[in-house]
C-alpha atoms as a PDB file:
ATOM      1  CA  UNK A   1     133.502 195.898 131.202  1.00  0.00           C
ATOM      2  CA  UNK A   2     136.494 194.897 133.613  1.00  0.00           C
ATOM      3  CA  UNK A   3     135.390 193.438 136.788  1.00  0.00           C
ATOM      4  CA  UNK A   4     136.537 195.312 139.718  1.00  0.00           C
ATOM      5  CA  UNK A   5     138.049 197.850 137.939  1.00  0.00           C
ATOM      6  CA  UNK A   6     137.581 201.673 138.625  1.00  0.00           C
ATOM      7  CA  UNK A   7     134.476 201.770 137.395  1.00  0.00           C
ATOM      8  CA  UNK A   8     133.044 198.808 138.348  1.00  0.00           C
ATOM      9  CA  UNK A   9     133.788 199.423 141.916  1.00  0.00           C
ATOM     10  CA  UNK A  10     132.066 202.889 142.218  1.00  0.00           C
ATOM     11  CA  UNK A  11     129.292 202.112 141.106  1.00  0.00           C
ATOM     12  CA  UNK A  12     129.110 198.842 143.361  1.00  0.00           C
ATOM     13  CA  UNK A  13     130.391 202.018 145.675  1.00  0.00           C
ATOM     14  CA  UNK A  14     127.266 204.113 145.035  1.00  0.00           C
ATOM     15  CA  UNK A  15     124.837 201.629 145.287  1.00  0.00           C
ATOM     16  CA  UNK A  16     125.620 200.878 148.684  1.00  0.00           C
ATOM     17  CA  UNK A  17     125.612 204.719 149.449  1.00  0.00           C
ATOM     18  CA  UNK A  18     122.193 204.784 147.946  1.00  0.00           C
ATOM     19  CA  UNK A  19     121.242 201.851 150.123  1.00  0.00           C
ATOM     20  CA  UNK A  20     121.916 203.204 153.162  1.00  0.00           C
ATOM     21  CA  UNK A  21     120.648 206.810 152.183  1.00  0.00           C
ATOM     22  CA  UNK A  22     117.552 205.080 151.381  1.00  0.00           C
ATOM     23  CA  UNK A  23     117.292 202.979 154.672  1.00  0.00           C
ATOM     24  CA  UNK A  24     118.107 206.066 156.788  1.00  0.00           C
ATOM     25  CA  UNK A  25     115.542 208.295 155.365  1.00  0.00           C
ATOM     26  CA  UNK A  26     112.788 206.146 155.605  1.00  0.00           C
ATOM     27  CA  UNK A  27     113.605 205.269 159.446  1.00  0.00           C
ATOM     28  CA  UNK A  28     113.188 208.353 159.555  1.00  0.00           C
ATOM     29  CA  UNK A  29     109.834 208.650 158.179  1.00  0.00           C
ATOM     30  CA  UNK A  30     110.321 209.980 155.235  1.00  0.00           C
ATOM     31  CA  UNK A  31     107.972 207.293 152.639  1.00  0.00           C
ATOM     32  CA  UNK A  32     110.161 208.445 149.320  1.00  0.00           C
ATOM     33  CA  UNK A  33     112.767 205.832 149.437  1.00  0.00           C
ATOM     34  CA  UNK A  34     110.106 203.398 149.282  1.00  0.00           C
ATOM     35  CA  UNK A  35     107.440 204.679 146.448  1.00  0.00           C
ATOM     36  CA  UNK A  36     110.648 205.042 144.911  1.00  0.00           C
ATOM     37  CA  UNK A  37     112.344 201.747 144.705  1.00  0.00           C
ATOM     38  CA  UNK A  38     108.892 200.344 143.766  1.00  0.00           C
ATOM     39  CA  UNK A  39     108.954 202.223 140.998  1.00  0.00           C
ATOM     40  CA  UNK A  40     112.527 201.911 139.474  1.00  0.00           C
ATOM     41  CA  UNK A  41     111.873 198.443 139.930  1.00  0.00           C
ATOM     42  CA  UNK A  42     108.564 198.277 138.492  1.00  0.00           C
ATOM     43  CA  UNK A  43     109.603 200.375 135.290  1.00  0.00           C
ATOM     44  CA  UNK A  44     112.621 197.920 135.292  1.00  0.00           C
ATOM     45  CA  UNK A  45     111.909 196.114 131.803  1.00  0.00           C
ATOM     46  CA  UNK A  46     110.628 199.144 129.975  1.00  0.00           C
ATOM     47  CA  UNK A  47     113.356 201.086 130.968  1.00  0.00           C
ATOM     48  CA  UNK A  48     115.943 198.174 129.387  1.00  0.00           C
ATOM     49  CA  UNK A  49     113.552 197.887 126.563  1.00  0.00           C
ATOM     50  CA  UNK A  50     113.765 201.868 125.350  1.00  0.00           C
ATOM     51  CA  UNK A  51     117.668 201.323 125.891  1.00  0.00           C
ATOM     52  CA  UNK A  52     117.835 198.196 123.690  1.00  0.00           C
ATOM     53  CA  UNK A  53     116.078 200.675 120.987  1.00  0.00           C
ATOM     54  CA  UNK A  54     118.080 202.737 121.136  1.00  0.00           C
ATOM     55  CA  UNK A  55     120.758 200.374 119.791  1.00  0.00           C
ATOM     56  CA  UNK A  56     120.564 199.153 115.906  1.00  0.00           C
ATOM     57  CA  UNK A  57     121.159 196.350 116.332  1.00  0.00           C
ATOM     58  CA  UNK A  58     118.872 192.902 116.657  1.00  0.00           C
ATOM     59  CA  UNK A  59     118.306 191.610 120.329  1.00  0.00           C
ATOM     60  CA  UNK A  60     118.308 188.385 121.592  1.00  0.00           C
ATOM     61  CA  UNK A  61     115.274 186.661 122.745  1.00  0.00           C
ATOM     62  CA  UNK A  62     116.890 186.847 126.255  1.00  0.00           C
ATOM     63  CA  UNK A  63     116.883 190.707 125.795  1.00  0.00           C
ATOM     64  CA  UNK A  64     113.402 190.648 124.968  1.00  0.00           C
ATOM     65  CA  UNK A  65     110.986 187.935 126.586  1.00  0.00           C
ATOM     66  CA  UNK A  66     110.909 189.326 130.426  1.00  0.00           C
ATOM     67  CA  UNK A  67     111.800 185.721 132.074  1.00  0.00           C
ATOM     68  CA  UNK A  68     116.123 186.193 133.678  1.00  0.00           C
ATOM     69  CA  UNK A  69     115.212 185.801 137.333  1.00  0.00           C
ATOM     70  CA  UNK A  70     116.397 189.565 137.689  1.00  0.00           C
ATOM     71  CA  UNK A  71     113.775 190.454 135.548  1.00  0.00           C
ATOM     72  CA  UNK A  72     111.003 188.618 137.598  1.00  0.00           C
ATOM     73  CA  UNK A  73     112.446 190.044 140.974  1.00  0.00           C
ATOM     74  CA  UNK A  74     111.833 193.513 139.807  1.00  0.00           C
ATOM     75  CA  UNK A  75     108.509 192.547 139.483  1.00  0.00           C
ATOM     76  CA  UNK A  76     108.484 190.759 143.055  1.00  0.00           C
ATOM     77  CA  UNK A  77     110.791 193.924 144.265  1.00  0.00           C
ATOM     78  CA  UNK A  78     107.913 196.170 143.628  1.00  0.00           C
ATOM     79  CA  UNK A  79     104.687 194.548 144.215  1.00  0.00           C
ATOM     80  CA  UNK A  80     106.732 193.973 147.692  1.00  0.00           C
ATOM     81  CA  UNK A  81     107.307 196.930 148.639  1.00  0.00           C
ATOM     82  CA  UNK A  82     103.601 198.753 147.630  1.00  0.00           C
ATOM     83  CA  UNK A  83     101.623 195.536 149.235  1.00  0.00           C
ATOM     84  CA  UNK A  84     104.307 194.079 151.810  1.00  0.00           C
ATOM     85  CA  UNK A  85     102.983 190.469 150.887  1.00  0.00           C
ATOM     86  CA  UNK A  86     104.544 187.455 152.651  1.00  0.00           C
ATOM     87  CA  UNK A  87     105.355 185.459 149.823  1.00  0.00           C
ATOM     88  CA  UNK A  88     106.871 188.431 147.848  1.00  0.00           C
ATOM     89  CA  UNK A  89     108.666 190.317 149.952  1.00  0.00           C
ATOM     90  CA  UNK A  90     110.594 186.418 151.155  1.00  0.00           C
ATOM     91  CA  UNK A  91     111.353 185.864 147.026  1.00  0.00           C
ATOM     92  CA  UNK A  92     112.726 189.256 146.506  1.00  0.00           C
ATOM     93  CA  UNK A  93     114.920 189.154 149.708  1.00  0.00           C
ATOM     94  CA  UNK A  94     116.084 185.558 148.733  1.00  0.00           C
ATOM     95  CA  UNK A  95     116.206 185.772 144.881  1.00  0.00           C
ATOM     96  CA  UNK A  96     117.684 189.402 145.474  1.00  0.00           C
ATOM     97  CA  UNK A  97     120.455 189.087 147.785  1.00  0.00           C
ATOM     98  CA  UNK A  98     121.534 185.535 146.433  1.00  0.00           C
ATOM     99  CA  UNK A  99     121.216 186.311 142.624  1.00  0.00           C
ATOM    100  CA  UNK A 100     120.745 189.568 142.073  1.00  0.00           C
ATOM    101  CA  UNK A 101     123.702 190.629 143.903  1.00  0.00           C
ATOM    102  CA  UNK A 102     125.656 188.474 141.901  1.00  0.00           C
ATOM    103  CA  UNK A 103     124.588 190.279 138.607  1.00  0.00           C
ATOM    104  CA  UNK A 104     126.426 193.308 140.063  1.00  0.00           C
ATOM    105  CA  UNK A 105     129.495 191.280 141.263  1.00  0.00           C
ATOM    106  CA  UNK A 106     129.784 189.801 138.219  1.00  0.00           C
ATOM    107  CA  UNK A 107     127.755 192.064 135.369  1.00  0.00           C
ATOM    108  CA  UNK A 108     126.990 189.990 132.451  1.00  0.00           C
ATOM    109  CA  UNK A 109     127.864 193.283 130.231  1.00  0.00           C
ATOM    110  CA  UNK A 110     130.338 194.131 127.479  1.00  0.00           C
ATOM    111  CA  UNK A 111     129.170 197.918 127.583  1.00  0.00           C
ATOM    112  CA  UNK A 112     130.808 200.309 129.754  1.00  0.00           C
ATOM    113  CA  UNK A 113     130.349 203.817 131.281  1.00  0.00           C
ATOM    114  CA  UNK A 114     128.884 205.746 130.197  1.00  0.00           C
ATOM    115  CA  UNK A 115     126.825 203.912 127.539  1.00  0.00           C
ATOM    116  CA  UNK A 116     123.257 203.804 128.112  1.00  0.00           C
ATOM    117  CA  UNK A 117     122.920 200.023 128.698  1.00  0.00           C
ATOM    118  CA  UNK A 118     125.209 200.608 131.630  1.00  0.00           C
ATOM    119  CA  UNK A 119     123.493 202.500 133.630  1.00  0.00           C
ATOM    120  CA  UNK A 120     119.880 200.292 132.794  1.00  0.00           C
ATOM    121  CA  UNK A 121     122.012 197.596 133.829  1.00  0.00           C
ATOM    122  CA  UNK A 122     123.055 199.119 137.043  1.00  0.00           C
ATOM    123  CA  UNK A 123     119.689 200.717 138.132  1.00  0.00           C
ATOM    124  CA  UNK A 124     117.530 197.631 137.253  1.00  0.00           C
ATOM    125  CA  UNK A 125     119.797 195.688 139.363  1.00  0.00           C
ATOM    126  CA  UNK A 126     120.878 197.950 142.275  1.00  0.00           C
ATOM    127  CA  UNK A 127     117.105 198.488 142.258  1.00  0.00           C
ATOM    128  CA  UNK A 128     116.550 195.000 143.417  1.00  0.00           C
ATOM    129  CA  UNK A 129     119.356 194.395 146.101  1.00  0.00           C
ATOM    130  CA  UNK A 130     118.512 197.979 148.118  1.00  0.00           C
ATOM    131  CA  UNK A 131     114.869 196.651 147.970  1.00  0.00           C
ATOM    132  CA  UNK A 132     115.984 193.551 149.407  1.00  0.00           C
ATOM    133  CA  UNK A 133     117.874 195.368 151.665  1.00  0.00           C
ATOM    134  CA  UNK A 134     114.911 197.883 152.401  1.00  0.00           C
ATOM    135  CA  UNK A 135     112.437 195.182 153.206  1.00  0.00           C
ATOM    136  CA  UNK A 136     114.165 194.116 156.946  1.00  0.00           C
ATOM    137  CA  UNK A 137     116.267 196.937 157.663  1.00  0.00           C
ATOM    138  CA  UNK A 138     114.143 200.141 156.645  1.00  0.00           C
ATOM    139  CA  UNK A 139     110.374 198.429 156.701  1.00  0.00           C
ATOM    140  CA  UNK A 140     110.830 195.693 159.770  1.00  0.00           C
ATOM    141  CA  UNK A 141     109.821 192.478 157.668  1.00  0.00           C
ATOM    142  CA  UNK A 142     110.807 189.075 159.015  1.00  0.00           C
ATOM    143  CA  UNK A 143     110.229 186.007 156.853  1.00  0.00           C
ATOM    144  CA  UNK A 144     107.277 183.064 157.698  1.00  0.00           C
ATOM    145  CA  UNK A 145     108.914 180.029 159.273  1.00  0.00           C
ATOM    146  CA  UNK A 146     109.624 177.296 157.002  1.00  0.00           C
ATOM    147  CA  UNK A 147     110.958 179.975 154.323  1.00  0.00           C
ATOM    148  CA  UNK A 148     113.511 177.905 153.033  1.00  0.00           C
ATOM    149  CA  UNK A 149     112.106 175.032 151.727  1.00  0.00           C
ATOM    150  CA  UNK A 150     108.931 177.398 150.681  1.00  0.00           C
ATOM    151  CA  UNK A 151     111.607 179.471 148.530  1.00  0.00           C
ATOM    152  CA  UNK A 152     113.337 176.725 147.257  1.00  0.00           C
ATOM    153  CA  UNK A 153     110.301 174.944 145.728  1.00  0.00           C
ATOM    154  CA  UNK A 154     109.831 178.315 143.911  1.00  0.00           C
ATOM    155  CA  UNK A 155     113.147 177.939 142.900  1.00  0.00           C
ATOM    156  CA  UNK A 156     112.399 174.255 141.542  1.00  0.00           C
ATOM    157  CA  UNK A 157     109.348 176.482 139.603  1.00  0.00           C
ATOM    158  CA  UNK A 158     111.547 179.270 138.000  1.00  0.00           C
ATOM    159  CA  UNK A 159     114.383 176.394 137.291  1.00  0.00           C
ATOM    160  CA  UNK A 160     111.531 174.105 135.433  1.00  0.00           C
ATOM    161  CA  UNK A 161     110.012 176.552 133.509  1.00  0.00           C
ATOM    162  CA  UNK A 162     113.255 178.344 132.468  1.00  0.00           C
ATOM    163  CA  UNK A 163     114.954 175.210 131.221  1.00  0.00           C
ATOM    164  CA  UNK A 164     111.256 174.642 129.563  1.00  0.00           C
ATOM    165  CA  UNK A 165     111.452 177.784 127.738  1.00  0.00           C
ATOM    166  CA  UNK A 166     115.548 177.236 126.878  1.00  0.00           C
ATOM    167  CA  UNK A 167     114.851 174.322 124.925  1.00  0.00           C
ATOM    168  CA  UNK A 168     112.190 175.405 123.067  1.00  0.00           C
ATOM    169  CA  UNK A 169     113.104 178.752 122.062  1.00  0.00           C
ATOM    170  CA  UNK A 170     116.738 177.755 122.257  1.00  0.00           C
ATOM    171  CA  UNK A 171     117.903 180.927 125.093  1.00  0.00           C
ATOM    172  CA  UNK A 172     119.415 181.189 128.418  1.00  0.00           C
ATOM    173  CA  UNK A 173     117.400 182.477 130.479  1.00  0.00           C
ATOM    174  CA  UNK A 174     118.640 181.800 134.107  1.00  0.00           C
ATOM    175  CA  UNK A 175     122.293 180.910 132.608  1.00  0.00           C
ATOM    176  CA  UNK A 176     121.106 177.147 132.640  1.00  0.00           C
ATOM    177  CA  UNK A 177     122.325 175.996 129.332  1.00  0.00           C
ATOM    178  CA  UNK A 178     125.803 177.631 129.960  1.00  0.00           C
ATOM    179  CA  UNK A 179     127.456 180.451 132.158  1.00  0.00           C
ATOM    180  CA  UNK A 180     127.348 183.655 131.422  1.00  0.00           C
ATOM    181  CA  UNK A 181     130.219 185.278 128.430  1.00  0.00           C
ATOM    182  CA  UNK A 182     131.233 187.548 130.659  1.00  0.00           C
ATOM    183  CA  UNK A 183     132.189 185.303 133.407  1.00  0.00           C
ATOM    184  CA  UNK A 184     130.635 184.563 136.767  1.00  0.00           C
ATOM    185  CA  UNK A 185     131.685 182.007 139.367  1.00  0.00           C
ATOM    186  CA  UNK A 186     129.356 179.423 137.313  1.00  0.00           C
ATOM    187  CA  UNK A 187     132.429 179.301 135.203  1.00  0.00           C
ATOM    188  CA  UNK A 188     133.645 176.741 138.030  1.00  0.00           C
ATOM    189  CA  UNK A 189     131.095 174.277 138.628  1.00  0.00           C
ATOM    190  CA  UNK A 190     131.858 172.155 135.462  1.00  0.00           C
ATOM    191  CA  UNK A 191     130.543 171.726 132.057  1.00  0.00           C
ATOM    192  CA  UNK A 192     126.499 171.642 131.361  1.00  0.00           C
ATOM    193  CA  UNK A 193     124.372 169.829 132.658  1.00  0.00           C
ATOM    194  CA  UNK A 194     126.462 168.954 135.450  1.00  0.00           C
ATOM    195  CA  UNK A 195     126.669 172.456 136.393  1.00  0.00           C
ATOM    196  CA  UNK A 196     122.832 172.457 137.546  1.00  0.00           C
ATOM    197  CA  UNK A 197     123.771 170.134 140.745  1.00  0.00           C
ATOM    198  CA  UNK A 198     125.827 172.651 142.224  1.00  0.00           C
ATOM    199  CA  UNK A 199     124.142 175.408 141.509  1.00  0.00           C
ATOM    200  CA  UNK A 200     121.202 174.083 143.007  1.00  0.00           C
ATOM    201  CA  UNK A 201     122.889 173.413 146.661  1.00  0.00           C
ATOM    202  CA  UNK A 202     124.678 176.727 146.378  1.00  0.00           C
ATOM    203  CA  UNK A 203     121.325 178.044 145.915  1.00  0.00           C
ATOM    204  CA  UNK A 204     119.696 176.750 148.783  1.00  0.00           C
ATOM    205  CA  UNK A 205     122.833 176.825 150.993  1.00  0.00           C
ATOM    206  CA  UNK A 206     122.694 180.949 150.306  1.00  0.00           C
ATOM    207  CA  UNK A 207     119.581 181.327 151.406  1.00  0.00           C
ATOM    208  CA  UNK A 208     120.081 179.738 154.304  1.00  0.00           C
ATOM    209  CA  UNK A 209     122.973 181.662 155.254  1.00  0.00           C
ATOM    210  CA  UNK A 210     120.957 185.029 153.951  1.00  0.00           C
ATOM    211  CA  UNK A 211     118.462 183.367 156.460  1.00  0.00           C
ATOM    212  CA  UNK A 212     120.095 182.440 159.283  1.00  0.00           C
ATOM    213  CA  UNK A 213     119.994 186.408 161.537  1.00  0.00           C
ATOM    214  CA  UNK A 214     115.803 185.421 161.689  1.00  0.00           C
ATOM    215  CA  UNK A 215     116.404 181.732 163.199  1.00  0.00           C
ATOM    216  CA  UNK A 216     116.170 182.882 166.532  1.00  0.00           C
ATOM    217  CA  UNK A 217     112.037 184.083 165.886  1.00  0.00           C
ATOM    218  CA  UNK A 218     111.614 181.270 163.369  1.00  0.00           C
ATOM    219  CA  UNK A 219     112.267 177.917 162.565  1.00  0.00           C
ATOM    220  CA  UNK A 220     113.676 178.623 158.794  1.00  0.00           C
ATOM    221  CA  UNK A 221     113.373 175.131 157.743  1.00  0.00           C
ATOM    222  CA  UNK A 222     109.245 174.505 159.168  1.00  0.00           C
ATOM    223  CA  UNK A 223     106.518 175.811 159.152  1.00  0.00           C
ATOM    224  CA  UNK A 224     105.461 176.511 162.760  1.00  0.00           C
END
């Protein structure tokens, strides 16, 4: 799939649309943008999982142990928007709108439209940034103080346990033992390991940024 070609950028296009159809309706009062989104995102790994079948050919672990951070913020996505918990609803609008969105800047994905893959791809993903989205524009939630550092020791979690996994079962889940084949920005931070560093202050310097419009309630950086 060519990045920011024709296709590529209406669906990028459409997923906004969606995102601001979905935000409007439920200021609104209307509650199906939200049982919705929980849903798409909860049904996230099945969904990919029939679509895989559908191809004969053999997946890659990565393909079919649930553990890409996109795959675990679906999860958080969800159970955020059905129970509105703290901790959730802070990874999914962190994890979401500095990772997530990157997936659909960047799709990891040699299929194209319309193959079925593509539009798993798409939905499981646009899924997860309007949720993010959804959470302070559409639903009013405002992050704990000291969400950054609270985030980014979850990050150290998913990071530890990822690389864990890697070595044993020899994947890539999280990109950590090299970019992505499609290409991503990673593609610029150096060769592995060295590539981790970076990534990890990028990390934590997003979600700062994605952070920063709550500062003036909170204190992002302690818990008050």
């Amino acid at each position: 799939m060519k990045f920011f070609g024709l296709t590529h950028c209406l669906t990028i296009l459409t997923i906004a649309l969606i995102a601001v159809m979905c935000i409007a309706c439920y200021r609104r009062g209307q509650i199906w943008p939200r049982c919705l989104l929980a849903f798409i995102c909860l049904i996230a790994y099945p969904m990919n999982q029939i679509v895989y079948a559908s191809y004969d050919s053999v997946l890659p672990l990565e393909n079919i142990i649930p553990f890409h951070l996109c795959d675990i913020v679906a999860v958080t996505a969800g159970f955020a928007l059905l129970t509105t918990k703290p901790l959730l609803c802070e990874l999914t609008y962190c994890w979401g709108l500095s990772g997530t969105i990157q997936a659909l800047i960047t799709p990891n994905l040699s299929q194209d439209f319309p193959e079925p893959v593509f539009f798993s791809f798409f939905i499981h993903h646009g899924a997860i940034v309007i949720a993010a989205l959804f959470l302070p524009l559409a639903m009013n939630w405002r992050p704990r103080s000291g969400v950054v550092p609270r985030v980014f020791l979850w990050n150290q979690v998913y990071f530890t346990l990822a690389l864990l996994i890697n070595f044993t079962l020899s994947t890539n889940f999280g990109f950590l033992m090299h970019p992505p084949e499609a290409g991503s920005p990673m593609d610029y931070l150096g060769p592995w390991p060295w590539y981790l560093i970076p990534l990890q202050f990028i990390a934590i310097s997003l979600m700062t940024i994605l952070l920063l419009p709550f500062s003036k309630s909170i204190n992002i950086w302690r818990a008050g």
